[in-house]
Protein backbone atom coordinates (compact mmCIF):
# COMPACT_ATOMS: atom_id res chain seq x y z
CA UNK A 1 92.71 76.46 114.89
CA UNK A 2 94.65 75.82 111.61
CA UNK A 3 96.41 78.97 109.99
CA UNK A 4 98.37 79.56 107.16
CA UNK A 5 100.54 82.14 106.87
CA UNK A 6 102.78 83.82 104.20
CA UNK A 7 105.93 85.71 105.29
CA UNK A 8 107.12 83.61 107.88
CA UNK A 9 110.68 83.21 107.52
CA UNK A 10 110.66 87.59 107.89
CA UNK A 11 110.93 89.05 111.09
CA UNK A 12 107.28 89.56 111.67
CA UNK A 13 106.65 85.97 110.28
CA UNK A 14 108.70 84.34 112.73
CA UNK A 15 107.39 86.08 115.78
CA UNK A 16 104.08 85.64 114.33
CA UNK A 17 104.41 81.75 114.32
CA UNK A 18 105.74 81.13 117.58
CA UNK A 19 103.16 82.92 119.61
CA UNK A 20 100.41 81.26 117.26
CA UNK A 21 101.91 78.25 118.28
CA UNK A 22 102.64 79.16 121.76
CA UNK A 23 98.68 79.17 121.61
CA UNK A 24 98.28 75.52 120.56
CA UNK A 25 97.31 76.35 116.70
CA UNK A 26 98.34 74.16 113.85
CA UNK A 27 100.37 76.80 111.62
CA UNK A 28 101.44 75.82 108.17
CA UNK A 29 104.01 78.10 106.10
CA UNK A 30 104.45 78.84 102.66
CA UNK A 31 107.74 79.19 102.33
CA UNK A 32 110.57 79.54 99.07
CA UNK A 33 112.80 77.34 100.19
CA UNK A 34 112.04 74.81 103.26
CA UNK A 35 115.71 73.97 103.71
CA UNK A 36 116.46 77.74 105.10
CA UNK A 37 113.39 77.70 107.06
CA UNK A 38 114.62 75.51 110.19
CA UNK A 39 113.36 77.95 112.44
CA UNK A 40 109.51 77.74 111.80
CA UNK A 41 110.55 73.75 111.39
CA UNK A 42 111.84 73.49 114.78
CA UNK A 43 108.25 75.11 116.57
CA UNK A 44 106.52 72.88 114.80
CA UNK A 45 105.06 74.51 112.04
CA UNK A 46 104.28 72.27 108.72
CA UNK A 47 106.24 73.73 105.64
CA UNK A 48 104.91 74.22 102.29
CA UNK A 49 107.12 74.68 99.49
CA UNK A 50 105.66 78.16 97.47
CA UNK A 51 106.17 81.95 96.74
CA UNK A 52 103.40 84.54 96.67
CA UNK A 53 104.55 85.13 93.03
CA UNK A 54 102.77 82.19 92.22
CA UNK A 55 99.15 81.70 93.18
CA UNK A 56 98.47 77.80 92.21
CA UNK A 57 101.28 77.41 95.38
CA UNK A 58 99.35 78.60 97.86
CA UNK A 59 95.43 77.51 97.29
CA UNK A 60 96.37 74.29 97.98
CA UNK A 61 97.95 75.31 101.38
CA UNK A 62 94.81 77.65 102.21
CA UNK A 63 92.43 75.09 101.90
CA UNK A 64 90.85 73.81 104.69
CA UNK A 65 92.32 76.66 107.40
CA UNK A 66 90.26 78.60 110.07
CA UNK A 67 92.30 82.02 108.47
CA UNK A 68 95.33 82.72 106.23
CA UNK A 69 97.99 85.83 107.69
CA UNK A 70 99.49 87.24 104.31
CA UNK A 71 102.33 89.05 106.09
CA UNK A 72 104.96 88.41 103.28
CA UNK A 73 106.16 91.37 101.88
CA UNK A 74 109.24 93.36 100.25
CA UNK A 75 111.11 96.11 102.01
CA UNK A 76 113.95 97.80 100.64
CA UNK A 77 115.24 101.32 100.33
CA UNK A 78 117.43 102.73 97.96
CA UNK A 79 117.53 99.54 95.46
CA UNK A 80 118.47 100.06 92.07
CA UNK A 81 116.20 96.98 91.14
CA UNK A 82 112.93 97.84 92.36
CA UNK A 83 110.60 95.78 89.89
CA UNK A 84 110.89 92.63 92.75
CA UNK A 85 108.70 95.37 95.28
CA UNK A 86 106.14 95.67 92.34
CA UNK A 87 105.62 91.24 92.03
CA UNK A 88 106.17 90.84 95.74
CA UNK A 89 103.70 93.88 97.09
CA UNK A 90 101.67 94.40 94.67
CA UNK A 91 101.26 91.17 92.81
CA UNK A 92 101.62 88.77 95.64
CA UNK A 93 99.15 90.10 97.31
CA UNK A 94 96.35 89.73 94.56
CA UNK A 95 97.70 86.48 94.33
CA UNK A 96 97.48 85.53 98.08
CA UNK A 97 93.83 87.06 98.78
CA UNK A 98 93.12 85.55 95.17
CA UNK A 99 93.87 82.11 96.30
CA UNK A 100 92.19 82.92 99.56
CA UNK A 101 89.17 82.96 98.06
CA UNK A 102 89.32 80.13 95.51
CA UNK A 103 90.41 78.22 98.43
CA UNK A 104 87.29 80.07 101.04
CA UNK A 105 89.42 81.01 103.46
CA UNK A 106 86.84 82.57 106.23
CA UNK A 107 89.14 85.49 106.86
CA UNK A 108 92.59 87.08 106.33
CA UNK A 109 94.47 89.40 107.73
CA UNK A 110 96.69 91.86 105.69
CA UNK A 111 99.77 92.77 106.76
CA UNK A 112 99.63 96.53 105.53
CA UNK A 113 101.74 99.85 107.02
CA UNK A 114 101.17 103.20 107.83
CA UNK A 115 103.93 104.09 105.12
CA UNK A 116 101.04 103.91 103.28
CA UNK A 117 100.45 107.44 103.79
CA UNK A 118 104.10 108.65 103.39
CA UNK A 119 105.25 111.96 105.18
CA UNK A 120 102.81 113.03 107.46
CA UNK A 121 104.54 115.67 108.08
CA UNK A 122 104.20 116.08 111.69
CA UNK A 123 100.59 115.22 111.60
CA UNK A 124 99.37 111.85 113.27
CA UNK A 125 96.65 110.31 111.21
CA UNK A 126 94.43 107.81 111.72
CA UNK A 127 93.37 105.13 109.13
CA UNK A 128 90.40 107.09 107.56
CA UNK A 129 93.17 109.27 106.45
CA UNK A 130 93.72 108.69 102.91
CA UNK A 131 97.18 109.84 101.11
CA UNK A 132 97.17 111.42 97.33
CA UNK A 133 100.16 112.84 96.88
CA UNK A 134 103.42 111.43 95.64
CA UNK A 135 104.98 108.88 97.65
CA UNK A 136 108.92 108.98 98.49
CA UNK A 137 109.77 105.62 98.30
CA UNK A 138 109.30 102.37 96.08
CA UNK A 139 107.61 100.74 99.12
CA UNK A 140 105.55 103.23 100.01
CA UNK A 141 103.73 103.33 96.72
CA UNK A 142 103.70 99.51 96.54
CA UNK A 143 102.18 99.02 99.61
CA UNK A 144 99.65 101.88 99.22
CA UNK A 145 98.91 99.42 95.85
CA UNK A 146 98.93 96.85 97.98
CA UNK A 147 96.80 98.48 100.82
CA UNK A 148 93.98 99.53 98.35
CA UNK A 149 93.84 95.64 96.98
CA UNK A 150 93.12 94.23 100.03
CA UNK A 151 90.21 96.99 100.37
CA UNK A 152 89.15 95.94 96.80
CA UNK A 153 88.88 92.40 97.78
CA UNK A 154 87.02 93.18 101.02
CA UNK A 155 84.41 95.42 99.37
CA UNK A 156 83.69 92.12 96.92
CA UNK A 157 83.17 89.95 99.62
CA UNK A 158 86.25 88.41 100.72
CA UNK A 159 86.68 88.91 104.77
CA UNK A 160 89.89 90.77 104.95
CA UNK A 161 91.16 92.56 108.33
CA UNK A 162 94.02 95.00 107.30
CA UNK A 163 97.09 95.59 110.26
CA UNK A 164 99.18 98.58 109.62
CA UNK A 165 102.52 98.43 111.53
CA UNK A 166 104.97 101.55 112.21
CA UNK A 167 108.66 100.87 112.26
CA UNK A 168 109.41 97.45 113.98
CA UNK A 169 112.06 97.18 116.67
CA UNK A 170 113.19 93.87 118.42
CA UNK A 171 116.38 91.48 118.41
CA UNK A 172 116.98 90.39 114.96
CA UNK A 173 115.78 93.04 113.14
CA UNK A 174 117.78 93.12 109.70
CA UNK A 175 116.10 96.55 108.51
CA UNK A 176 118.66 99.83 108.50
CA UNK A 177 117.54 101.08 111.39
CA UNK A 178 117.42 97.44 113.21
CA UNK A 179 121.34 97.48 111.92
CA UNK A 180 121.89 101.23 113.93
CA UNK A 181 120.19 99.92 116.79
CA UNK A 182 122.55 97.14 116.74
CA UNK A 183 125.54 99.07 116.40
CA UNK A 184 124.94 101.15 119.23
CA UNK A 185 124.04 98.43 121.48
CA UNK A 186 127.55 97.47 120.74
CA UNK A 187 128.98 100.80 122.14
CA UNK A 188 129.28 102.27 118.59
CA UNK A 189 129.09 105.82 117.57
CA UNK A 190 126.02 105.76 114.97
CA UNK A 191 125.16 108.48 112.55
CA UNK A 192 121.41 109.59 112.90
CA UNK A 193 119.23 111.83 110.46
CA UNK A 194 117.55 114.34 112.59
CA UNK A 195 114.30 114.29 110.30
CA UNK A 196 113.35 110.92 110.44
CA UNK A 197 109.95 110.68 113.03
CA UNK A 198 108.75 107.31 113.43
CA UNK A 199 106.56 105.15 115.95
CA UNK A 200 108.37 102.30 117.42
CA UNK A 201 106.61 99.25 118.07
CA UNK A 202 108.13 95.99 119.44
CA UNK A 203 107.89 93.38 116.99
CA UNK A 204 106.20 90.87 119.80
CA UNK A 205 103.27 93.26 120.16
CA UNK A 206 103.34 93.26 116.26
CA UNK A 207 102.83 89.86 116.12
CA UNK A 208 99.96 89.81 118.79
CA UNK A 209 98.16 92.64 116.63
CA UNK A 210 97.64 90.34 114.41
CA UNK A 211 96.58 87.68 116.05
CA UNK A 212 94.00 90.38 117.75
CA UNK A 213 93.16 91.25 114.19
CA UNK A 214 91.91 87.54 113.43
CA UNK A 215 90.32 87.09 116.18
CA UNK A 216 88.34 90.70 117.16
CA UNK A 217 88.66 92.80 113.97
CA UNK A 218 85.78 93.93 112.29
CA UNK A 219 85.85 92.53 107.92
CA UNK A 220 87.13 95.11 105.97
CA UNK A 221 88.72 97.54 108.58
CA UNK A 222 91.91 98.56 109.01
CA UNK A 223 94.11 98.86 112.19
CA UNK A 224 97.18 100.63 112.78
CA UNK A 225 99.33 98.97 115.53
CA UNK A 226 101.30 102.38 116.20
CA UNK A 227 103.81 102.14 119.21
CA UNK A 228 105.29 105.50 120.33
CA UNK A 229 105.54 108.43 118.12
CA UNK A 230 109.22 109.74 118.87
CA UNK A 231 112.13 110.16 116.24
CA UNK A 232 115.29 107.99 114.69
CA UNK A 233 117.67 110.17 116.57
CA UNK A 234 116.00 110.09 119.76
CA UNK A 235 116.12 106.29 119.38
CA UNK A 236 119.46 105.53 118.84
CA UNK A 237 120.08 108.35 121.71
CA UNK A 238 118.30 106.25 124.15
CA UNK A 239 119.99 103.12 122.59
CA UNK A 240 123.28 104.40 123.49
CA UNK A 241 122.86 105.76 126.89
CA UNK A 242 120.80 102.30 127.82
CA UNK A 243 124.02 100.49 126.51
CA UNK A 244 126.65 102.82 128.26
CA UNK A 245 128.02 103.86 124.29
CA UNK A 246 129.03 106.96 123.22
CA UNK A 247 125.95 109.56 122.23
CA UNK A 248 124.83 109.45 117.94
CA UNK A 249 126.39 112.05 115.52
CA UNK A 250 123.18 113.82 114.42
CA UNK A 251 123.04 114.71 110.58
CA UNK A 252 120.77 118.19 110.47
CA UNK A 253 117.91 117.86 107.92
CA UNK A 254 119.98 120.52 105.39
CA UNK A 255 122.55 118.45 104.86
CA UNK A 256 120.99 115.71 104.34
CA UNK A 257 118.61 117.02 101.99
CA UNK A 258 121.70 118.52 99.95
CA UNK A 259 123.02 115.14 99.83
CA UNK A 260 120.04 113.59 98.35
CA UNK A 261 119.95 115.86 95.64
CA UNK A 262 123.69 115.12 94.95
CA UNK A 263 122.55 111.45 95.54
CA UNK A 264 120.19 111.93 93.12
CA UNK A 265 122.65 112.82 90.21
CA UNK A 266 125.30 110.52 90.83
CA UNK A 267 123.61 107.15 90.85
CA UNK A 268 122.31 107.84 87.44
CA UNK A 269 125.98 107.11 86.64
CA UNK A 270 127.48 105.57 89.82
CA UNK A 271 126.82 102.53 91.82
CA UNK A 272 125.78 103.90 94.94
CA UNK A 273 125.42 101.86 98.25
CA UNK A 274 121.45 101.91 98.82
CA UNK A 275 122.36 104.18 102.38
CA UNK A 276 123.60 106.82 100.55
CA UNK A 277 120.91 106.47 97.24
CA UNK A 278 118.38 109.20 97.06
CA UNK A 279 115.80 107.79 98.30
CA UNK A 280 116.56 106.67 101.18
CA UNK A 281 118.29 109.94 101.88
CA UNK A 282 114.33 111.51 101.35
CA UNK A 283 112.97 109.00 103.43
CA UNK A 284 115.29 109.56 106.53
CA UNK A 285 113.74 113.32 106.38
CA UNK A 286 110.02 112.20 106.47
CA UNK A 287 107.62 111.67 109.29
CA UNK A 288 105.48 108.78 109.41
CA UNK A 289 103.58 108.63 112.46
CA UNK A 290 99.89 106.90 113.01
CA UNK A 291 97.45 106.43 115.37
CA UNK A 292 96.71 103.08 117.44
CA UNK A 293 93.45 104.23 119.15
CA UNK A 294 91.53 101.94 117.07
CA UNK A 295 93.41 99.21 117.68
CA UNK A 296 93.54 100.11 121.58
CA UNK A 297 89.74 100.67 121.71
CA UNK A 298 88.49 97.64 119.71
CA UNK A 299 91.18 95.10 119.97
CA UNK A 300 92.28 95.85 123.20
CA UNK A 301 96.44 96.07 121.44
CA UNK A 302 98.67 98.47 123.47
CA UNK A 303 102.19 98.65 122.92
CA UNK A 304 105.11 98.31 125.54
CA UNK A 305 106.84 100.89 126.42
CA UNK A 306 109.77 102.23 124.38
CA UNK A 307 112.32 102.32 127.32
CA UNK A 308 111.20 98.80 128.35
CA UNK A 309 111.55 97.36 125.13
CA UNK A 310 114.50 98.69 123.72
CA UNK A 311 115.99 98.07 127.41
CA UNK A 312 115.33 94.16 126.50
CA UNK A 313 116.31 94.67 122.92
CA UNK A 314 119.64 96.51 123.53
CA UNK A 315 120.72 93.39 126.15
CA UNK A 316 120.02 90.83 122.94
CA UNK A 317 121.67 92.98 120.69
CA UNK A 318 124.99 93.28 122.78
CA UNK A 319 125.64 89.46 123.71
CA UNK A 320 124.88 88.71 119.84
């Protein structure tokens, strides 16, 4: 087969690729700048010079492919600049599933996430769950925008397969947590908010999800790939005992809530690192757990287990 895929210089992306090739596909990548994209060069994968921003970039790519994976997408917390979440998530995904169609792409898969939903609050939903309140975070609600577009394009006929991923773990990983997880790998004493509940899911069984997804999904569904419901603090906690470091400092909920609302104040005026910005001080207290028995029962995904790959994760991590 001959996919295209969006997103694949990201951490996802790039795991994404090499198994597809691994497989024997042809893979071709829209990327924003081929010279910083070595990686995908080196596995073989044909680079196409384009943004998700900008629609005429990628028809031309789609065109001709057995399936397009629109994985590209914008995560940040605490930015001061959020309007790039709005033309990368929201926008860029018209624009992908738009040229997806002009180019009759037989199917694409969605890269989606159960932050969708926001705080669950202790409850684990599954994806006929459908949130309505306000979300906490920038992404959140440009993904839910995001989320419902792909739906919209589905229900007019376009053969879209929505993935929703929980918090990704794996060497590499770049996001705030991947950057604690390194840390403590490295015999470092981390800080950890006690609040924040999260399923881990390696990013290799991520990456297969998908590939499930193109292959077995059902047009128009949605799939949460949803590794094991546990907590930040627990995380890091088994992070540092795997790695022989010293245990994380816990931050209780109250005082990180009172910080947030200090947070809150200040970087009306101040500067504020995006750690300590408001929101991502509210999304360190929120739960966001989902259900994978979909994805179990008609794709056949299962995720690792935690201790196994964090065990394989924390090794990378500490000879990097």
């Amino acid at each position: 087969m001959r996919y295209a895929l969006t997103g694949g210089t990201g951490f996802i992306g790039q795991h994404l690729a090499q198994q597809l090739r691994e497989a024997g596909h042809e893979v071709v990548a829209i990327v924003r700048d081929p010279g910083k994209a070595g990686g995908l060069s080196a596995l073989g994968v044909d680079l196409v010079p384009g943004d998700v921003t900008s629609r005429s970039s990628m028809v031309e790519a789609f065109t001709g492919v057995d399936g397009v994976f629109h994985v590209a997408g914008w995560y940040k917390l605490g930015t001061a600049d959020p309007e790039q979440g709005w033309a990368v998530n929201v926008q860029g995904t018209r624009n992908a599933l738009d040229a997806a169609r002009d180019a009759r792409v037989p199917r694409v898969v969605y890269t989606s996430t159960i932050a969708v939903n926001s705080d669950t609050g202790g409850n684990v939903y599954d994806e006929t769950y459908t949130f309505t309140g306000k979300h906490l975070s920038v992404y959140d609600h440009t993904k839910a925008q995001a989320h419902a577009i792909a739906q919209d394009f589905a229900a007019s006929g376009l053969d879209v397969v929505t993935v929703m991923p929980s918090a990704v773990y794996g060497p590499g990983d770049t996001s705030q947590l991947g950057g604690l997880i390194r840390q403590a790998s490295k015999r470092h004493r981390v800080l950890a908010p006690a609040g924040l509940r999260i399923c881990m899911t390696h990013v290799d069984d991520i990456a297969r999800g998908h590939i499930l997804a193109m292959e077995l999904g059902r047009s128009g569904q949605s799939y949460m790939l949803a590794g094991e419901c546990t907590s930040a603090a627990e995380v890091l906690r088994m992070v540092a005992e795997m790695a022989g470091g010293p245990a994380p400092i816990v931050l209780p909920d109250v005082m990180v809530g009172a910080t947030s609302v200090s947070a809150g104040v200040l970087e009306r005026f101040l500067p504020l690192p995006s750690t300590y910005r408001a929101e991502t001080l509210r999304a360190s207290r929120a739960c966001y757990w989902g259900s994978p028995a979909k994805a179990q029962a008609e794709l056949g995904w299962h995720a690792r287990d935690l201790r196994v790959g964090l065990g394989a994760t924390v090794q990378a991590e500490a000879m990097s």
